[in-house]
N, C-alpha and C. Protein backbone atom coordinates (compact mmCIF):
# COMPACT_ATOMS: atom_id res chain seq x y z
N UNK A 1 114.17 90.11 126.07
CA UNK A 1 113.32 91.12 126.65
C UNK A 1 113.42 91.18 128.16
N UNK A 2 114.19 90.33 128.62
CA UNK A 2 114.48 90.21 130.07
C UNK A 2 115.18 91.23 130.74
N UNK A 3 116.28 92.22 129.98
CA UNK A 3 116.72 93.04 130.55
C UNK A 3 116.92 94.47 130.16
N UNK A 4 116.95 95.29 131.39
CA UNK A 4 116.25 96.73 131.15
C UNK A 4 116.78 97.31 129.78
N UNK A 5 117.73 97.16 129.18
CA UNK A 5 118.11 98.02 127.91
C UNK A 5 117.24 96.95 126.60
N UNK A 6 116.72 95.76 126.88
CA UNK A 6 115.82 95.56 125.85
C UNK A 6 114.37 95.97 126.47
N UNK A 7 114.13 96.16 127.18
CA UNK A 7 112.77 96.77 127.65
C UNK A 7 113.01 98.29 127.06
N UNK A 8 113.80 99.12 127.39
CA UNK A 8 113.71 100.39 126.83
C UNK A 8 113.08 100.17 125.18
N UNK A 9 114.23 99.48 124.70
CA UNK A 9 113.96 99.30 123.60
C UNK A 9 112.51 99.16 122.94
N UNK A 10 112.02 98.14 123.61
CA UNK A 10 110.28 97.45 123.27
C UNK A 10 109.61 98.75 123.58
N UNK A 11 110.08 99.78 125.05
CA UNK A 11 108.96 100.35 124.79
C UNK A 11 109.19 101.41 123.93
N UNK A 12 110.32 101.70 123.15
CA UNK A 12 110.26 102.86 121.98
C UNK A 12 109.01 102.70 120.99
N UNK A 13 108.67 101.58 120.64
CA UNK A 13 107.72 101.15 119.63
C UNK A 13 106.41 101.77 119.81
N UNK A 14 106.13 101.54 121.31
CA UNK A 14 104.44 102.08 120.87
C UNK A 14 104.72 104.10 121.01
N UNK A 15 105.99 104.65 120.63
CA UNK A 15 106.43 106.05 120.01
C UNK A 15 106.12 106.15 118.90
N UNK A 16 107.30 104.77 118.17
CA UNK A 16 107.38 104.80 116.66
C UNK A 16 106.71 103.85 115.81
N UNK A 17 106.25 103.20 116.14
CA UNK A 17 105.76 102.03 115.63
C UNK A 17 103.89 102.13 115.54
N UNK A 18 103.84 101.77 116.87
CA UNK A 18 102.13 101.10 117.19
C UNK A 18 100.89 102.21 117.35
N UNK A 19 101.81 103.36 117.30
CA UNK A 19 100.85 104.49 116.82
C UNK A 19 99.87 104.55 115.96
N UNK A 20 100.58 105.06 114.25
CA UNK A 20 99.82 105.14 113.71
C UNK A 20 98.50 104.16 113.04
N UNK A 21 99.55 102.69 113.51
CA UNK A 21 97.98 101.68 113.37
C UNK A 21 97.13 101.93 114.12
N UNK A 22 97.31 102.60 115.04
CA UNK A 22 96.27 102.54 116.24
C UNK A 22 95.58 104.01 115.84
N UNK A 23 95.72 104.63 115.37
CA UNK A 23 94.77 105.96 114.46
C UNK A 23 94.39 105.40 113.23
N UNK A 24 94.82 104.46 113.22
CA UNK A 24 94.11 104.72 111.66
C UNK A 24 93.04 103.38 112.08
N UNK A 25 93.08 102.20 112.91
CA UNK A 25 91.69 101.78 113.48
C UNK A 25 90.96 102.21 114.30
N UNK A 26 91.17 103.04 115.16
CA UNK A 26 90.43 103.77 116.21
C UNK A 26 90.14 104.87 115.37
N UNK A 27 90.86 106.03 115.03
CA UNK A 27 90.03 107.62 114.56
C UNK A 27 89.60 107.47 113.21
N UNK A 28 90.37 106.63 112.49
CA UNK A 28 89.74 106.97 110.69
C UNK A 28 88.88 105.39 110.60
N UNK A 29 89.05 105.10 111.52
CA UNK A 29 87.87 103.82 111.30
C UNK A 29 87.85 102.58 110.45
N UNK A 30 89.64 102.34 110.26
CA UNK A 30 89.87 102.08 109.18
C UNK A 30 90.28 100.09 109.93
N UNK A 31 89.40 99.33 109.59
CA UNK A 31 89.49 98.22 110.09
C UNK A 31 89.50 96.90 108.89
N UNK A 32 88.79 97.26 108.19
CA UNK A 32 89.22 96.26 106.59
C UNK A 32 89.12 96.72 105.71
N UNK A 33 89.61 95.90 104.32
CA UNK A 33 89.46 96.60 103.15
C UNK A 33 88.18 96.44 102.37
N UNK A 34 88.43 97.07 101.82
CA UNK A 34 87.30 97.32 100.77
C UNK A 34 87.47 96.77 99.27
N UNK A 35 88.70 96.36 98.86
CA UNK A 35 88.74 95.86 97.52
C UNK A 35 89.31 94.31 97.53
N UNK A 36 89.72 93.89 96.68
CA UNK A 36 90.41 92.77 96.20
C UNK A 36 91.65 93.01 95.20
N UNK A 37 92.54 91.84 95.78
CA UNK A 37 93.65 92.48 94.47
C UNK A 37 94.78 92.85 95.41
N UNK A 38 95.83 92.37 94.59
CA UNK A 38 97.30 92.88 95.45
C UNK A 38 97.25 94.46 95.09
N UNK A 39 97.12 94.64 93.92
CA UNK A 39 97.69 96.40 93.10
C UNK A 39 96.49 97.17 94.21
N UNK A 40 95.00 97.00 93.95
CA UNK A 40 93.75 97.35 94.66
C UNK A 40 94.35 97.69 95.93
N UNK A 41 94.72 96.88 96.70
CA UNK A 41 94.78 96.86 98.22
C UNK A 41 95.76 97.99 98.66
N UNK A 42 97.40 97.86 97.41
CA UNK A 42 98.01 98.76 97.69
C UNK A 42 97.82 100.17 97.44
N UNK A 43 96.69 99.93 96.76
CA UNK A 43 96.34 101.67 96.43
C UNK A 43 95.19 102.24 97.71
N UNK A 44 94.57 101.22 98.13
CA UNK A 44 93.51 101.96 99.03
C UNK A 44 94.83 101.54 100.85
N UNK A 45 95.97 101.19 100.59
CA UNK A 45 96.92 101.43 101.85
C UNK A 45 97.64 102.61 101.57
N UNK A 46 97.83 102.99 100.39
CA UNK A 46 98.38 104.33 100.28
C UNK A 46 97.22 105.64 100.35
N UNK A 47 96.36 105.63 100.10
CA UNK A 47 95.44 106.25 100.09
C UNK A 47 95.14 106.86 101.84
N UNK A 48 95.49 105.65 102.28
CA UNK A 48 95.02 105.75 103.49
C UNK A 48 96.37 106.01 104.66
N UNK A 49 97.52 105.54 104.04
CA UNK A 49 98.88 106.66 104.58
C UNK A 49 98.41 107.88 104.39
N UNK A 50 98.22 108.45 103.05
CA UNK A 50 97.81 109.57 102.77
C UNK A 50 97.48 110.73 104.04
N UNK A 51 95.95 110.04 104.07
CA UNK A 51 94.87 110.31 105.04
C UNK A 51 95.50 110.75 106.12
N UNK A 52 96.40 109.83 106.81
CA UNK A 52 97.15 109.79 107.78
C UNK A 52 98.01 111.19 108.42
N UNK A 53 98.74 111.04 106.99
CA UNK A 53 99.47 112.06 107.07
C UNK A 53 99.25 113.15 107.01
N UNK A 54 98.51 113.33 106.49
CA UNK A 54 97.35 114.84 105.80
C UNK A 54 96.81 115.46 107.34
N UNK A 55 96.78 114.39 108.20
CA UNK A 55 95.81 114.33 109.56
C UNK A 55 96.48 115.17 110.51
N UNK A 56 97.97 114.55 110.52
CA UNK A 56 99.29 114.80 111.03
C UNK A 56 99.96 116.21 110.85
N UNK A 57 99.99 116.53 109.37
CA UNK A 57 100.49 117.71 109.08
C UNK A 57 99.44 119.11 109.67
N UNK A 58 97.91 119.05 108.99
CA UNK A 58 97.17 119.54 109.61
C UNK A 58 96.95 120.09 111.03
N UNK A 59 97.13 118.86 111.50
CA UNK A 59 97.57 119.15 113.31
C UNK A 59 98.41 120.09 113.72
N UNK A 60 99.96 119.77 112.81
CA UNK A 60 100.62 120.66 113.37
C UNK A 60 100.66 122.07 112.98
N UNK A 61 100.04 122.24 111.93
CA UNK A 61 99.80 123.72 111.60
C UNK A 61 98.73 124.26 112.43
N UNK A 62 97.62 123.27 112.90
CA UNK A 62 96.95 124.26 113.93
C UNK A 62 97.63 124.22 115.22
N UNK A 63 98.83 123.82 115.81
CA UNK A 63 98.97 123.35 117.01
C UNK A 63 99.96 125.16 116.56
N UNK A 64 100.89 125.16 115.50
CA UNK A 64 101.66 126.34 114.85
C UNK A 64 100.83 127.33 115.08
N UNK A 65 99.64 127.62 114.37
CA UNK A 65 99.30 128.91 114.43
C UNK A 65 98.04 129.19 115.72
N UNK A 66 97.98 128.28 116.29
CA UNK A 66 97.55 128.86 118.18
C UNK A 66 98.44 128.95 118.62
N UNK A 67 99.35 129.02 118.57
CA UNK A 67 100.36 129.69 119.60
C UNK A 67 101.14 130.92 118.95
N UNK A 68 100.99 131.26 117.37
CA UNK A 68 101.39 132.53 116.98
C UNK A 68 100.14 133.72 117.13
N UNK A 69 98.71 133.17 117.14
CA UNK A 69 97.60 133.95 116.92
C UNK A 69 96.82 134.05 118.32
N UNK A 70 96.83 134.99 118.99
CA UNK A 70 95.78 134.75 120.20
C UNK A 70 94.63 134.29 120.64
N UNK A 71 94.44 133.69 121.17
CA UNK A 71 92.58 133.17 121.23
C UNK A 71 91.87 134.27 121.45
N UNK A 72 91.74 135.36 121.92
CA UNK A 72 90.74 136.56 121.56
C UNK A 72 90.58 137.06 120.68
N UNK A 73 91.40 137.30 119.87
CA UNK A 73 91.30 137.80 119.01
C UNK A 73 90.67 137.28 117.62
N UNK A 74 89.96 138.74 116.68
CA UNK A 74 88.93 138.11 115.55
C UNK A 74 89.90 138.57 114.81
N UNK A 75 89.86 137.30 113.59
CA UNK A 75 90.83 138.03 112.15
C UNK A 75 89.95 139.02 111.74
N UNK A 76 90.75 139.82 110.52
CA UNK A 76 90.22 141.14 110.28
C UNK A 76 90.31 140.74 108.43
N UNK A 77 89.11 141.33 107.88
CA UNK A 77 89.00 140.65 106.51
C UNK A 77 89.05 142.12 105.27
């Protein structure tokens, strides 16, 4: 870690890496489990990728359609 092309490196991680743990204990509040059980645990960690992702995709469809739809404007029904 001493030299600059492994420093680049280390800091790619908190891009790809140290993110989404860090949303899913900070915004979804998600700090321990709730069950017992290897099978249990892996279903409430997928559950909670899920969540994640659902969070993610969401985002970018509103980030998509404010910039196709104007902010003054009212939809029409």
């Amino acid at each position: 870690m001493e030299t600059p092309k492994a420093k680049l490196e280390y800091a790619k991680r908190k891009e790809t890496v140290e993110w989404p743990f860090g949303n899913l204990k900070q915004n979804l509040k998600f700090t321990e489990y709730y069950n017992r059980g290897l099978e249990q645990i892996q279903t409430e960690n997928n559950l909670i990728y899920i969540a994640h992702s659902l969070k993610r995709i969401f985002s970018e469809i509103t980030k998509k359609t404010k910039q196709i739809i104007p902010k003054n404007t009212s939809p029409t029904i």
